[in-house]
C-alpha atoms as a PDB file:
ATOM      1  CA  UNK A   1     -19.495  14.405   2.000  1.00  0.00           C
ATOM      2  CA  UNK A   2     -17.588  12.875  -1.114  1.00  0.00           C
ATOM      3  CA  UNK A   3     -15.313  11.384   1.426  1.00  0.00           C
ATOM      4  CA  UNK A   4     -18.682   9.735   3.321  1.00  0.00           C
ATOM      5  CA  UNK A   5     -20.096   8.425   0.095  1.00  0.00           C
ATOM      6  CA  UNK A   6     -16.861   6.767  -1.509  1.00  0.00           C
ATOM      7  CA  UNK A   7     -16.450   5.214   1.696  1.00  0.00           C
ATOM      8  CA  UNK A   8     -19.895   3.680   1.719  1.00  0.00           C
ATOM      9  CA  UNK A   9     -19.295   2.619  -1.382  1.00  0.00           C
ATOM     10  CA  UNK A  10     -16.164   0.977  -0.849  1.00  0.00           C
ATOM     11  CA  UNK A  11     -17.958  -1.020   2.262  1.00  0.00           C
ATOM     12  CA  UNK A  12     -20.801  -2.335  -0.039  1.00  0.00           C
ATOM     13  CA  UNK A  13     -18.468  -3.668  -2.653  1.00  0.00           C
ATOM     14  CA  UNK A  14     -16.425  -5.627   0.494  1.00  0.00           C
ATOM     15  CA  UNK A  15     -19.922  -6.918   1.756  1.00  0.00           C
ATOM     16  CA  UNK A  16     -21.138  -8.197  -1.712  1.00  0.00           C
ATOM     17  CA  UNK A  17     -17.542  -9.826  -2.896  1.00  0.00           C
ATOM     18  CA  UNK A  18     -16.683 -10.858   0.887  1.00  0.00           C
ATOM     19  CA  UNK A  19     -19.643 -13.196   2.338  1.00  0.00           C
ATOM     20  CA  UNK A  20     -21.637 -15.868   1.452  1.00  0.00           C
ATOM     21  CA  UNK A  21     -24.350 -16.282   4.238  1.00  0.00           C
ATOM     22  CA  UNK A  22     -27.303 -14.129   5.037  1.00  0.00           C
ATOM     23  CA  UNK A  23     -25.500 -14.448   8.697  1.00  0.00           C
ATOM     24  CA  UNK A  24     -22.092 -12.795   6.732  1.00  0.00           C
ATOM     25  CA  UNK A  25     -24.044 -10.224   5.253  1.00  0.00           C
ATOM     26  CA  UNK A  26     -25.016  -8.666   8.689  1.00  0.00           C
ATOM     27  CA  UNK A  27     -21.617  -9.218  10.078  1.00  0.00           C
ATOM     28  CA  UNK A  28     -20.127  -7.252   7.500  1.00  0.00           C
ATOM     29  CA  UNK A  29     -22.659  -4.850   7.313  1.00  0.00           C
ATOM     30  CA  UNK A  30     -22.121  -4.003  11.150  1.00  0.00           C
ATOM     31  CA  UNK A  31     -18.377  -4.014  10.531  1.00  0.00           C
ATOM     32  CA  UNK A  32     -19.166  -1.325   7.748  1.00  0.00           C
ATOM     33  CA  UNK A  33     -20.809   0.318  10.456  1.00  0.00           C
ATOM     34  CA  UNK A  34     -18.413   0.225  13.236  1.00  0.00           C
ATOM     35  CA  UNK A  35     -15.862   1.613  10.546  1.00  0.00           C
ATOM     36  CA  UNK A  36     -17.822   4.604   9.530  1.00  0.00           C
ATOM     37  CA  UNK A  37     -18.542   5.573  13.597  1.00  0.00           C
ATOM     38  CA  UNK A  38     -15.071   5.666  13.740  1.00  0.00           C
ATOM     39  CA  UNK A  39     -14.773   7.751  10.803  1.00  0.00           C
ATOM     40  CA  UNK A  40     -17.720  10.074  11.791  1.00  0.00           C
ATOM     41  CA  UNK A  41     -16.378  10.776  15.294  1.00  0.00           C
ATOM     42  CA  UNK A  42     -12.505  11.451  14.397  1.00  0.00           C
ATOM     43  CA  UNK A  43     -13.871  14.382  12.188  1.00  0.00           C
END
């Protein structure tokens, strides 16, 4: 579960320091996403 929330965490600070545009913001969030799928489904 720590694992799960620091790696949220890490994905909000790279959407907040890593867009500009309302349309960036929901790219990166679904990035965020895709990456903790992958996460969820290797364990």
């Amino acid at each position: 579960m720590k694992t799960f929330a620091a790696l949220i965490a890490m994905s909000l600070v790279f959407v907040l320091s890593g867009c500009n545009t309302v349309k960036g913001v929901g790219q990166d969030l679904q990035k965020a996403g895709e990456k903790i799928e992958d996460v969820a489904k290797k364990k």
